[in-house]
C-alpha atoms as a PDB file:
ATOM      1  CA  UNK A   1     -69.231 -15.853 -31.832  1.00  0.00           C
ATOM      2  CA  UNK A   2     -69.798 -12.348 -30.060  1.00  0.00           C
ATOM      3  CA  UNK A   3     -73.224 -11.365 -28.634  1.00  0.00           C
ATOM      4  CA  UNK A   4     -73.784  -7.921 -27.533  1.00  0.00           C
ATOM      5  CA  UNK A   5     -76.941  -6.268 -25.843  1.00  0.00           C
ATOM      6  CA  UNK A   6     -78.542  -3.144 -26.970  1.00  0.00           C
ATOM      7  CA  UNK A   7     -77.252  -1.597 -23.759  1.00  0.00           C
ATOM      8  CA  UNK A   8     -73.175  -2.008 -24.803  1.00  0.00           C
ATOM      9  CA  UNK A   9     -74.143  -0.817 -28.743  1.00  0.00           C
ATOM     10  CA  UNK A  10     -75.571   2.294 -27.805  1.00  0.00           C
ATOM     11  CA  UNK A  11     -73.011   3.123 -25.246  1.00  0.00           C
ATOM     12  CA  UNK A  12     -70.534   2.699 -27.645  1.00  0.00           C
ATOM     13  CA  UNK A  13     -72.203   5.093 -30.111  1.00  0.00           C
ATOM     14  CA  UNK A  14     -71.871   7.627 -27.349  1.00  0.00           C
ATOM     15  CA  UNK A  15     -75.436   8.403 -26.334  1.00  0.00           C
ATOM     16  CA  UNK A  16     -75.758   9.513 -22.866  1.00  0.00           C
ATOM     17  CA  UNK A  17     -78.222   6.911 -21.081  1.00  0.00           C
ATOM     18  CA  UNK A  18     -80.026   6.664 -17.881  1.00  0.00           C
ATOM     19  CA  UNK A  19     -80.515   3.521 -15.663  1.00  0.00           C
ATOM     20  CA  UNK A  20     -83.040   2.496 -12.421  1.00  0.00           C
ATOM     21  CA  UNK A  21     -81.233  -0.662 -11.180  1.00  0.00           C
ATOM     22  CA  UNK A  22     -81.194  -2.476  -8.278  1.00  0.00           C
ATOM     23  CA  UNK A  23     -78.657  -1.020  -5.044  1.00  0.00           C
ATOM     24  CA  UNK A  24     -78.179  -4.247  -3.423  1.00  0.00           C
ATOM     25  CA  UNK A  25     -77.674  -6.658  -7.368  1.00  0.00           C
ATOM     26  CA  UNK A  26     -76.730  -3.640  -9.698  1.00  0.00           C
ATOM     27  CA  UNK A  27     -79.365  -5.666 -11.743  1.00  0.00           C
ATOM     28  CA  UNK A  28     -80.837  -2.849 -14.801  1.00  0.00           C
ATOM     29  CA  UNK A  29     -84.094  -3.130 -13.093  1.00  0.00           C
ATOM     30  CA  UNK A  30     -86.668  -4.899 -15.551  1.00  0.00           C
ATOM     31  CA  UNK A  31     -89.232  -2.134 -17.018  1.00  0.00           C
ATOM     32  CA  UNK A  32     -90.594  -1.485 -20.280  1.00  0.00           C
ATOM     33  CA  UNK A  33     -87.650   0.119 -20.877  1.00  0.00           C
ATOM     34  CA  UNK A  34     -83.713  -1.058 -20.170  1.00  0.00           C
ATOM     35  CA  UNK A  35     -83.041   2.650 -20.412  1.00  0.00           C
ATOM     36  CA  UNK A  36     -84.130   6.242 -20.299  1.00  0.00           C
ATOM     37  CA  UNK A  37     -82.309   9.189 -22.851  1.00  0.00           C
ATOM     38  CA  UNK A  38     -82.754  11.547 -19.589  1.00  0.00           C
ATOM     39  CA  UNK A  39     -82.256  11.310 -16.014  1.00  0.00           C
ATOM     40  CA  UNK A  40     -85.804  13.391 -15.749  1.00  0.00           C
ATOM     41  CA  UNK A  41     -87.464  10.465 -17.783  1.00  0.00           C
ATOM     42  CA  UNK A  42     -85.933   7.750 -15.285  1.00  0.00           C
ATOM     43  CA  UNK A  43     -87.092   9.393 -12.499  1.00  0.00           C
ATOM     44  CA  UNK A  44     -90.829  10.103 -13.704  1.00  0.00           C
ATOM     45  CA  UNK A  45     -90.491   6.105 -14.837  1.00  0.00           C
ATOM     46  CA  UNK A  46     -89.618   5.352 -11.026  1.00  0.00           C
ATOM     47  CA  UNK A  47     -92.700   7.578 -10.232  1.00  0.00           C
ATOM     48  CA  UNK A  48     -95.157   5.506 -12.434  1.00  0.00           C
ATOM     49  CA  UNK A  49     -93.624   2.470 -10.594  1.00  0.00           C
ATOM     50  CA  UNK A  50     -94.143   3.699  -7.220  1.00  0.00           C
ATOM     51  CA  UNK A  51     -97.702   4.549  -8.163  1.00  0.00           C
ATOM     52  CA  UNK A  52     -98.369   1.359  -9.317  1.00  0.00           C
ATOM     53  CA  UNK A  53     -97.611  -0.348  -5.874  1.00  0.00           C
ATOM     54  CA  UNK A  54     -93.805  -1.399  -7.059  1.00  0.00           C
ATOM     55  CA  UNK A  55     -91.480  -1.003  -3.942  1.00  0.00           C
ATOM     56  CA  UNK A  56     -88.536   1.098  -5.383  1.00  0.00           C
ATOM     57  CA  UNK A  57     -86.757   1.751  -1.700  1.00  0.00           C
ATOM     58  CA  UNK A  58     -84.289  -0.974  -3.142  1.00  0.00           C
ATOM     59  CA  UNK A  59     -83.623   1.039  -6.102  1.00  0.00           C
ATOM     60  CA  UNK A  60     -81.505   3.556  -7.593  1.00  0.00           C
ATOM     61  CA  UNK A  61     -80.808   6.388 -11.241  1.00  0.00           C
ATOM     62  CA  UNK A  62     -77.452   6.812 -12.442  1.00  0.00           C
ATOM     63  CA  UNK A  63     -76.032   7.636 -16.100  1.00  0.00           C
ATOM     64  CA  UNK A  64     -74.767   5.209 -17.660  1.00  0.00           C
ATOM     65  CA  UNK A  65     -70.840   6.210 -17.908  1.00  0.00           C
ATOM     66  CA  UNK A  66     -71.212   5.677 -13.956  1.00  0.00           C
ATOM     67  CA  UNK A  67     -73.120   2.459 -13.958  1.00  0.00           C
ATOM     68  CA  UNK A  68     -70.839   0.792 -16.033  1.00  0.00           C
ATOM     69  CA  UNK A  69     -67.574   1.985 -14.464  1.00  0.00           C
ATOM     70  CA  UNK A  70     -68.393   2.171 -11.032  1.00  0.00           C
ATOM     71  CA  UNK A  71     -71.193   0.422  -9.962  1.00  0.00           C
ATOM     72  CA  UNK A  72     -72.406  -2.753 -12.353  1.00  0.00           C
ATOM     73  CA  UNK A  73     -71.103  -6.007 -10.390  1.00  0.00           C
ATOM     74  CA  UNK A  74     -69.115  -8.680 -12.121  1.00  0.00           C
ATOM     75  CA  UNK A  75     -70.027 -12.696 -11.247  1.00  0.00           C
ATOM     76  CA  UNK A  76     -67.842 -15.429 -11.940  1.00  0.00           C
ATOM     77  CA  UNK A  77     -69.268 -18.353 -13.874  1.00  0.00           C
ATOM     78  CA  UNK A  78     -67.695 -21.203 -15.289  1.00  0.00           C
ATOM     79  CA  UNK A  79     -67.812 -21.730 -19.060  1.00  0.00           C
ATOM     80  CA  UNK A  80     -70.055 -25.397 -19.708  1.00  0.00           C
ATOM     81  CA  UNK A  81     -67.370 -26.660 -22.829  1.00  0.00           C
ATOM     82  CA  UNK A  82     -63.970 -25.830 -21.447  1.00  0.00           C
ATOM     83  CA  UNK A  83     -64.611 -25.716 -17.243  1.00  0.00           C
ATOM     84  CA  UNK A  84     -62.547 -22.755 -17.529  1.00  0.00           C
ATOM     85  CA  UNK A  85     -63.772 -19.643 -14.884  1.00  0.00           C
ATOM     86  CA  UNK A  86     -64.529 -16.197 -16.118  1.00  0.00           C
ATOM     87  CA  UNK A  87     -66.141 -12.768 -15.106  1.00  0.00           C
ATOM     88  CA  UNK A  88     -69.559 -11.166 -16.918  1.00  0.00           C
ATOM     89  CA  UNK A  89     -71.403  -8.897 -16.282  1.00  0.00           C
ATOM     90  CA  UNK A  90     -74.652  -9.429 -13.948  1.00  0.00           C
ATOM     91  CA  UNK A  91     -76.733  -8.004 -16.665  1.00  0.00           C
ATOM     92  CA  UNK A  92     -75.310 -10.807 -19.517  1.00  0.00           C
ATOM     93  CA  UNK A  93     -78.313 -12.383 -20.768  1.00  0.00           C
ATOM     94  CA  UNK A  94     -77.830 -16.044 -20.344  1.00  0.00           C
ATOM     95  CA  UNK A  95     -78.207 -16.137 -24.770  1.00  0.00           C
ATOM     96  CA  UNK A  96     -74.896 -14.076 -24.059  1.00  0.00           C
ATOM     97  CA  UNK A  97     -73.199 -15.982 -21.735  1.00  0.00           C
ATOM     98  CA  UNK A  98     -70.971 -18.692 -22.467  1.00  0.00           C
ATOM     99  CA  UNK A  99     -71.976 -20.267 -18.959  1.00  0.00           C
ATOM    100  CA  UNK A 100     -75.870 -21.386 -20.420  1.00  0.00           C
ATOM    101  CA  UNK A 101     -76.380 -24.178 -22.619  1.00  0.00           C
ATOM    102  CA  UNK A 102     -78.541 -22.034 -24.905  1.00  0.00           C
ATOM    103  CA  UNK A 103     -75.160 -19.687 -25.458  1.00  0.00           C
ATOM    104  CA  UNK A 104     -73.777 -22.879 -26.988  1.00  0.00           C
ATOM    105  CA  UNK A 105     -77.043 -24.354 -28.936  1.00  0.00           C
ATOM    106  CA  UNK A 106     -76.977 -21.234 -31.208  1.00  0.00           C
END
Protein backbone atom coordinates (compact mmCIF):
# COMPACT_ATOMS: atom_id res chain seq x y z
CA UNK A 1 0.00 0.00 0.00
CA UNK A 2 1.57 3.50 -1.02
CA UNK A 3 0.18 6.79 0.39
CA UNK A 4 1.32 9.96 -1.04
CA UNK A 5 0.47 13.67 0.00
CA UNK A 6 -0.64 16.31 -2.33
CA UNK A 7 2.71 17.96 -1.69
CA UNK A 8 4.96 14.84 -3.44
CA UNK A 9 2.07 14.59 -6.52
CA UNK A 10 2.38 17.98 -7.54
CA UNK A 11 6.08 18.11 -7.26
CA UNK A 12 6.30 15.36 -9.37
CA UNK A 13 4.12 16.97 -12.06
CA UNK A 14 6.73 19.68 -12.07
CA UNK A 15 4.93 22.74 -10.75
CA UNK A 16 7.15 25.14 -9.12
CA UNK A 17 5.80 25.54 -5.37
CA UNK A 18 6.42 27.76 -2.50
CA UNK A 19 6.67 26.80 1.25
CA UNK A 20 6.58 28.92 4.91
CA UNK A 21 7.91 26.19 7.27
CA UNK A 22 9.30 26.12 10.39
CA UNK A 23 13.57 26.98 10.69
CA UNK A 24 14.13 25.14 13.79
CA UNK A 25 11.43 21.53 12.66
CA UNK A 26 11.41 22.09 8.77
CA UNK A 27 7.68 21.39 9.67
CA UNK A 28 5.38 22.94 6.24
CA UNK A 29 3.98 25.37 8.63
CA UNK A 30 0.10 24.64 9.06
CA UNK A 31 -2.02 27.45 7.07
CA UNK A 32 -4.91 27.34 4.94
CA UNK A 33 -2.72 26.47 2.48
CA UNK A 34 0.34 23.63 2.44
CA UNK A 35 1.61 25.70 -0.45
CA UNK A 36 1.77 28.88 -2.44
CA UNK A 37 2.25 28.78 -6.72
CA UNK A 38 4.55 32.04 -6.02
CA UNK A 39 7.11 33.07 -3.68
CA UNK A 40 5.18 36.71 -3.74
CA UNK A 41 1.95 34.82 -2.55
CA UNK A 42 3.96 33.07 0.43
CA UNK A 43 5.27 36.06 1.53
CA UNK A 44 1.93 38.25 1.49
CA UNK A 45 0.47 34.81 3.34
CA UNK A 46 3.32 35.36 6.07
CA UNK A 47 2.10 39.05 6.11
CA UNK A 48 -1.61 38.14 6.87
CA UNK A 49 -0.08 35.90 9.63
CA UNK A 50 1.96 38.47 11.19
CA UNK A 51 -1.04 40.76 11.17
CA UNK A 52 -3.05 38.46 12.79
CA UNK A 53 -0.76 38.27 15.96
CA UNK A 54 1.04 34.80 14.63
CA UNK A 55 4.81 35.01 15.65
CA UNK A 56 6.60 34.13 12.30
CA UNK A 57 10.39 35.06 13.70
CA UNK A 58 10.62 31.12 13.77
CA UNK A 59 9.76 30.89 10.25
CA UNK A 60 11.01 30.77 6.86
CA UNK A 61 9.94 30.80 2.31
CA UNK A 62 11.77 28.61 0.13
CA UNK A 63 10.72 26.82 -3.30
CA UNK A 64 10.07 23.75 -3.11
CA UNK A 65 13.06 22.02 -5.25
CA UNK A 66 15.13 23.52 -2.16
CA UNK A 67 12.92 22.42 0.64
CA UNK A 68 12.89 19.05 -0.35
CA UNK A 69 16.58 18.61 -1.20
CA UNK A 70 18.17 20.65 1.20
CA UNK A 71 16.34 21.53 4.01
CA UNK A 72 13.16 19.05 4.99
CA UNK A 73 14.54 16.85 8.05
CA UNK A 74 14.25 13.11 8.07
CA UNK A 75 13.12 11.23 11.66
CA UNK A 76 13.62 7.76 12.34
CA UNK A 77 10.62 5.77 13.51
CA UNK A 78 10.18 2.28 13.99
CA UNK A 79 7.60 0.41 11.91
CA UNK A 80 4.62 -1.07 14.71
CA UNK A 81 4.33 -4.83 12.62
CA UNK A 82 7.91 -5.68 11.84
CA UNK A 83 10.10 -3.48 14.74
CA UNK A 84 12.18 -2.76 11.87
CA UNK A 85 13.72 1.22 11.90
CA UNK A 86 13.25 3.54 9.01
CA UNK A 87 13.55 7.28 7.89
CA UNK A 88 10.29 9.65 6.74
CA UNK A 89 9.90 12.57 6.24
CA UNK A 90 8.83 15.09 9.20
CA UNK A 91 5.95 16.17 7.14
CA UNK A 92 4.51 12.20 6.69
CA UNK A 93 1.11 12.36 7.93
CA UNK A 94 0.82 9.72 10.53
CA UNK A 95 -2.26 8.03 7.80
CA UNK A 96 1.15 7.80 5.78
CA UNK A 97 3.38 6.45 8.04
CA UNK A 98 3.89 2.96 8.66
CA UNK A 99 4.96 3.92 12.36
CA UNK A 100 0.89 4.83 13.45
CA UNK A 101 -1.57 2.28 14.06
CA UNK A 102 -4.06 4.09 11.82
CA UNK A 103 -1.33 3.49 8.75
CA UNK A 104 -2.07 -0.17 9.44
CA UNK A 105 -6.06 -0.08 10.24
CA UNK A 106 -6.66 1.10 6.61
Amino acid sequence: MRCYNKLTIRQQRGATMWYIYDTQTSRISPSIHDYWKTEAAAKAAMTRMRKKGEDVSGLAIADSLTYHANIEKQVTRRNIMTGKMFSESVNTPLSCSPASETYWSM
